[in-house]
Protein backbone atom coordinates (compact mmCIF):
# COMPACT_ATOMS: atom_id res chain seq x y z
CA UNK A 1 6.98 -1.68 -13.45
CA UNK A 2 5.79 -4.72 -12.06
CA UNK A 3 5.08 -5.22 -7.54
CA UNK A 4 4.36 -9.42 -8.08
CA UNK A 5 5.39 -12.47 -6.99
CA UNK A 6 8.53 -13.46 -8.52
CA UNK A 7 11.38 -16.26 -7.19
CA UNK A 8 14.06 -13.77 -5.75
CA UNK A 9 11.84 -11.73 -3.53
CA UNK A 10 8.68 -11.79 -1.14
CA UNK A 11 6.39 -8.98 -1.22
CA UNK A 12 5.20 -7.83 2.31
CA UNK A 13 2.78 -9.44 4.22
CA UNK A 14 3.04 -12.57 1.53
CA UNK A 15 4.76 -15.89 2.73
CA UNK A 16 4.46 -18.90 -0.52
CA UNK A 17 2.33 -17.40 -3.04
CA UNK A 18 1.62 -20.24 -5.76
CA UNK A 19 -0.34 -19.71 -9.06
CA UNK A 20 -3.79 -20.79 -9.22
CA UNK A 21 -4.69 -24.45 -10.20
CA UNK A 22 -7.31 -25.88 -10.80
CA UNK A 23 -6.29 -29.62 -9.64
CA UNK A 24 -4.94 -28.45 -6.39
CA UNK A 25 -7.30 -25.60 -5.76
CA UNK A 26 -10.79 -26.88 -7.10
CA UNK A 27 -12.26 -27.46 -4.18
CA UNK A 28 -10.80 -24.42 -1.93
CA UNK A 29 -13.08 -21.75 -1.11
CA UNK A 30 -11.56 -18.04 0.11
CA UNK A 31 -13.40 -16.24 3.45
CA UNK A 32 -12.54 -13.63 5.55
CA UNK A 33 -8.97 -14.17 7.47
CA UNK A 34 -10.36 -14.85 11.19
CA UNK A 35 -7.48 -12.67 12.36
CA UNK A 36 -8.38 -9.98 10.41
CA UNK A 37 -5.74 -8.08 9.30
CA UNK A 38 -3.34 -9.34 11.56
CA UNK A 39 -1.03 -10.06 8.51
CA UNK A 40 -0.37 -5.85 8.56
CA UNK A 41 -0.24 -5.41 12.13
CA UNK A 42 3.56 -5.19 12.18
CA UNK A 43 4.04 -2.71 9.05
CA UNK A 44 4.81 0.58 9.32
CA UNK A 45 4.42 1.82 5.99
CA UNK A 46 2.10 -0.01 3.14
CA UNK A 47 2.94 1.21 -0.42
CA UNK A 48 0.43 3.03 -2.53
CA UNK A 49 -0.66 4.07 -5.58
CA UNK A 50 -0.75 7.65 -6.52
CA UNK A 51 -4.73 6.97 -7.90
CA UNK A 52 -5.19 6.02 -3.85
CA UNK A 53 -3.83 10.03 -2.93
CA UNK A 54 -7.08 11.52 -2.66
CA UNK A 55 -8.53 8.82 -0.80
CA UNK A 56 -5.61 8.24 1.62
CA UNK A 57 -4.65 11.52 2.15
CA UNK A 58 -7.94 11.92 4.53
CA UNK A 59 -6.24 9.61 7.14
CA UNK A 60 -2.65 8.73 6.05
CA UNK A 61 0.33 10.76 6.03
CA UNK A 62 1.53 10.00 2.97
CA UNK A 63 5.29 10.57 2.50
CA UNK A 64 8.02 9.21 -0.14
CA UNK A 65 10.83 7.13 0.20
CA UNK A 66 13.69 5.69 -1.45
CA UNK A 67 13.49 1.93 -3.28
CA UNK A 68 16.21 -0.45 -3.95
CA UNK A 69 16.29 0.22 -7.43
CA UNK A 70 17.05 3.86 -6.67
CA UNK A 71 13.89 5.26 -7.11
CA UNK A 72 11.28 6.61 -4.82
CA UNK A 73 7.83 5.44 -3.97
CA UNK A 74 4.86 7.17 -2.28
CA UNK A 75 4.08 5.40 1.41
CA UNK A 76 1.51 5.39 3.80
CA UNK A 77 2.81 6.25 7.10
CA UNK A 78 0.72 4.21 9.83
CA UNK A 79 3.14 3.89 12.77
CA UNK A 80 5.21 5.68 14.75
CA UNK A 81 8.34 2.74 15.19
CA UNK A 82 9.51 -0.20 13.26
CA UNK A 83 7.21 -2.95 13.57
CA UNK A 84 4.02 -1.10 14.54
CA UNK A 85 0.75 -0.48 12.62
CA UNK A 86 -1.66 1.69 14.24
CA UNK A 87 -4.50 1.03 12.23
CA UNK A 88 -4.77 -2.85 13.11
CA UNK A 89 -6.20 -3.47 16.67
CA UNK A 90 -5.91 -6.20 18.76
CA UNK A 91 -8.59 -8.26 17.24
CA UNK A 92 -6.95 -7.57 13.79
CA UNK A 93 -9.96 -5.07 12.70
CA UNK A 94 -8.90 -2.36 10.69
CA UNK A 95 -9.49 1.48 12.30
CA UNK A 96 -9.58 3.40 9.26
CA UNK A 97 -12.16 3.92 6.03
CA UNK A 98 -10.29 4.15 3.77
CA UNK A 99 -7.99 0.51 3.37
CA UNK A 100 -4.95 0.74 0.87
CA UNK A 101 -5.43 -1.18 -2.04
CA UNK A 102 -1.96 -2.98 -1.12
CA UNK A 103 -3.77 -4.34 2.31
CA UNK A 104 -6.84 -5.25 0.59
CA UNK A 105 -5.30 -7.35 -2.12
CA UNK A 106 -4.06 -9.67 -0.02
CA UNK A 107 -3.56 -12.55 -0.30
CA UNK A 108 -3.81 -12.32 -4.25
CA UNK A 109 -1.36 -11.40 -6.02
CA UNK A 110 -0.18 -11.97 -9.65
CA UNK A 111 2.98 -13.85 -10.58
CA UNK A 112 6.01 -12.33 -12.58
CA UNK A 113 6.84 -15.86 -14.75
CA UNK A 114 8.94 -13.69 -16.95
CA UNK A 115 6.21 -13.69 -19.75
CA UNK A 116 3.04 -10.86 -20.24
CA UNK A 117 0.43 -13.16 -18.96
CA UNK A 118 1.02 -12.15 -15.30
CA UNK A 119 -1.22 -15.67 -13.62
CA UNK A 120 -3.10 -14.49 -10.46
CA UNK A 121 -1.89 -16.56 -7.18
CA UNK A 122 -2.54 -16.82 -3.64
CA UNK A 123 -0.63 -16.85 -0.58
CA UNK A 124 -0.88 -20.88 0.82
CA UNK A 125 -0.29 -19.43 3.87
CA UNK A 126 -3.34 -17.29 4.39
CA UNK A 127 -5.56 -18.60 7.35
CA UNK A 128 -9.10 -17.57 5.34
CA UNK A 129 -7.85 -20.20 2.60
CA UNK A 130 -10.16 -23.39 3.19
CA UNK A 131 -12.06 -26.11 1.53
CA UNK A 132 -15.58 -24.49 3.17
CA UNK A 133 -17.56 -21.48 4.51
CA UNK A 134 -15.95 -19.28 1.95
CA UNK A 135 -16.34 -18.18 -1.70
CA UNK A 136 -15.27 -21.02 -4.09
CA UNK A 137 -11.90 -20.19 -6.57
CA UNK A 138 -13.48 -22.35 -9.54
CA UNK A 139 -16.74 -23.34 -10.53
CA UNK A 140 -17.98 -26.77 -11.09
CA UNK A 141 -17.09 -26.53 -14.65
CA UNK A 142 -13.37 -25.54 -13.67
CA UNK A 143 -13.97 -22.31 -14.78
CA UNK A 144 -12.49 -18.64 -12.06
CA UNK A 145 -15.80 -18.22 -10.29
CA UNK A 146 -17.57 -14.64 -10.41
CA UNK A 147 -15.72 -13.83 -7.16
CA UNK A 148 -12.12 -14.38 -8.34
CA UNK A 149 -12.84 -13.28 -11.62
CA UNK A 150 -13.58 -9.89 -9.43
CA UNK A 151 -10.27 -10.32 -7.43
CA UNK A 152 -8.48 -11.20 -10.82
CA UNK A 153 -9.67 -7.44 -12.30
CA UNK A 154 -9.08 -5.84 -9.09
CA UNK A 155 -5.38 -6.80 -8.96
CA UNK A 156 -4.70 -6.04 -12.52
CA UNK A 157 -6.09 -2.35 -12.09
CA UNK A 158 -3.13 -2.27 -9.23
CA UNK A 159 -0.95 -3.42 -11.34
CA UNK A 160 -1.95 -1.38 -13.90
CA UNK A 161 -1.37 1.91 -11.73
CA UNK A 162 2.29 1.50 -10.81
CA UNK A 163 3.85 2.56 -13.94
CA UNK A 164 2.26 6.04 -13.76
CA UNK A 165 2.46 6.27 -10.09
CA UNK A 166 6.37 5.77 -10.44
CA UNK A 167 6.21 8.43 -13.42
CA UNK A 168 4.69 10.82 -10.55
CA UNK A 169 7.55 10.36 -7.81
CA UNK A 170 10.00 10.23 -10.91
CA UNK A 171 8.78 13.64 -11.66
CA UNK A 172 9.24 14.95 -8.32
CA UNK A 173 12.60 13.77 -7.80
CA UNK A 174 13.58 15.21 -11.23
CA UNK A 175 12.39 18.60 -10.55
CA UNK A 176 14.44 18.30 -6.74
CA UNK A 177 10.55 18.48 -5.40
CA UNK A 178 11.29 16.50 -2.17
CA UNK A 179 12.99 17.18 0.94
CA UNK A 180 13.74 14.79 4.07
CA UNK A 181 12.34 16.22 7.50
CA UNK A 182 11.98 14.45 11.02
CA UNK A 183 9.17 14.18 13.13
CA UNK A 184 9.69 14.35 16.54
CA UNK A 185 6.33 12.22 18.44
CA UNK A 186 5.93 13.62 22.21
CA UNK A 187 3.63 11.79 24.65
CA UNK A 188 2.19 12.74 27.64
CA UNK A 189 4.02 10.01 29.29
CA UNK A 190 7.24 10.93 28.95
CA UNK A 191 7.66 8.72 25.82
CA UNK A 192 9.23 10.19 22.31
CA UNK A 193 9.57 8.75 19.43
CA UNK A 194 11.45 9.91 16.09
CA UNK A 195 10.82 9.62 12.87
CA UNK A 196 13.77 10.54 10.51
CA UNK A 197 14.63 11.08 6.86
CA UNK A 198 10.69 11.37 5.74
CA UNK A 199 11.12 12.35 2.20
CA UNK A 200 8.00 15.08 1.35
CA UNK A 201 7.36 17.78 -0.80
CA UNK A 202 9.14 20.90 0.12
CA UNK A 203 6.64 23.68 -0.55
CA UNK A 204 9.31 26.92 -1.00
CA UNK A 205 10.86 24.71 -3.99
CA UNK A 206 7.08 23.94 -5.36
CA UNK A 207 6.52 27.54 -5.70
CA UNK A 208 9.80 28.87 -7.03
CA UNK A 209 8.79 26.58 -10.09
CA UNK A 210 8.40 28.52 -13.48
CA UNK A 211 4.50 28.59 -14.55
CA UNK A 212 5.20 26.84 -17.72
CA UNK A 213 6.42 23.81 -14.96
CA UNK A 214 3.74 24.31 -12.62
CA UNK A 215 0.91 24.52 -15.85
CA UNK A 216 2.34 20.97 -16.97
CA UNK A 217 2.40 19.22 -13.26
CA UNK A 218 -1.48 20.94 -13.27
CA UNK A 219 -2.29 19.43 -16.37
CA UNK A 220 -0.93 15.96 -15.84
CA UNK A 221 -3.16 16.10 -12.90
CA UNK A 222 0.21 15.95 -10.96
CA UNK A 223 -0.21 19.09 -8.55
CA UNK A 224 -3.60 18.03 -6.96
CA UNK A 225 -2.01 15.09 -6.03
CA UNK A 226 0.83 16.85 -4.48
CA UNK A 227 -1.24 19.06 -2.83
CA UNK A 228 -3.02 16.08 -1.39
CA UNK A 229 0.52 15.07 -0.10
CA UNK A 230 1.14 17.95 1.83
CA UNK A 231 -1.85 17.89 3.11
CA UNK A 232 -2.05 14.30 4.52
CA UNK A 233 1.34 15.13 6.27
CA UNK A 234 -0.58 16.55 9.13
CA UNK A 235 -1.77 13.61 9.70
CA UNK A 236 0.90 12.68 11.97
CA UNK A 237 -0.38 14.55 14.65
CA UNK A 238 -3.37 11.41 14.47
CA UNK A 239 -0.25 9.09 14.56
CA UNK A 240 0.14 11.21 17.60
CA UNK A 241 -3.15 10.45 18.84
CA UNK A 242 -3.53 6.85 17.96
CA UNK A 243 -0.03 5.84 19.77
CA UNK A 244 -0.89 7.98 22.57
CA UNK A 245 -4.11 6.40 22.78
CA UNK A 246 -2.89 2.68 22.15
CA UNK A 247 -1.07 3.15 25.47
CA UNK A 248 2.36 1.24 24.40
């Protein structure tokens, strides 16, 4: 289970990732995007990790849906229509504590070269990618400076979490745990929007499980994070909020 850069597909938000090198990045320094995170503003759902639940489930809905390899990953909801992110402003600041680990990776990433070494890269295309006024990719002796040595660990513990966060939505779909509903968004002004097909955890099937299921999803540490789930799902009525407040 792998979410890198790799020739036949883009990950979101990332436009020509390229591994890091040492002749052509040397002297290139990283710093803050000065648009913020204007490279999210347009997604609607950001993938996460099932170690982010507890964490995300304070602001996010978090709801499942399917992949294109048939599977289903865990999502957090922040718009209410295609195209829309409620938690970047118009200055590209981000209106939430808690930042999914997806968002904040960016724009690192590691590259799928069909081997185990898994290089780190970087998006060419990010505007915080200069030769000054940021923090330097390689030291002086051409060694990953402190910083990206950071980045590089950071990434790898995302990496490392997708393989048991697509054991957890496995396990939900194999016990018939999820359900899709709709969410029907109201404004004040006359304005409704729908969201359809939102695949979450239907809570009559979680407790017509035997105990001897319900003791192992408990055990595996699986049920707190469904629990966390359902709770975040009321979070849409801040979607609610957020949209109706955003004014379009």
């Amino acid at each position: 289970m792998t979410e890198t850069a790799a020739a036949n597909s883009m990950p979101l938000y990332y436009k020509e990732p390229i591994v890091l090198d040492l002749v052509q990045h040397r002297e290139m320094t990283v710093a803050t995007s000065p648009t913020g995170f204007a490279y999210a503003a347009e997604s609607q759902t950001v993938m996460l990790n099932a170690d982010e639940f507890y964490d995300a489930c304070r602001e996010y809905p978090i709801i499942f849906a399917p992949a294109e390899d048939g599977t289903v990953k865990p999502l957090a909801l922040l718009g209410v229509q295609a195209g829309e992110n409620l938690f970047v402003d118009a200055d590209g600041a981000w209106k939430g504590t808690y930042i999914p680990a997806y968002v904040r990776r960016y724009p690192f990433i590691l590259a799928d070269n069909g081997t185990n070494e898994f290089p780190i890269c970087i998006d060419q295309k990010f505007d915080g990618l200069t030769i000054e006024g940021g923090q330097r990719i390689f030291t002086e002796e051409g060694e990953l400076t402190d910083y990206c040595r950071h980045v590089q660990t950071f990434i790898q513990n995302f990496q490392s979490q997708l393989a048991p966060s697509a054991q957890f939505a496995a396990k939900l779909t194999e016990l018939a745990l999820l359900t899709p509903v709709d969410a029907n968004i109201q404004l004040g002004d006359g304005r409704t929007f729908l969201l359809q097909g939102l695949l979450v955890v239907d809570e009559n099937r979680l407790a017509r499980l035997g105990d001897v299921v319900v003791l192992e999803l408990f055990r595996s540490g699986y049920l707190g994070l469904i629990y966390a789930h359902m709770a975040s799902v009321k979070n849409i009525a801040r979607l609610h909020d957020m949209k109706a407040a955003r004014g379009n």
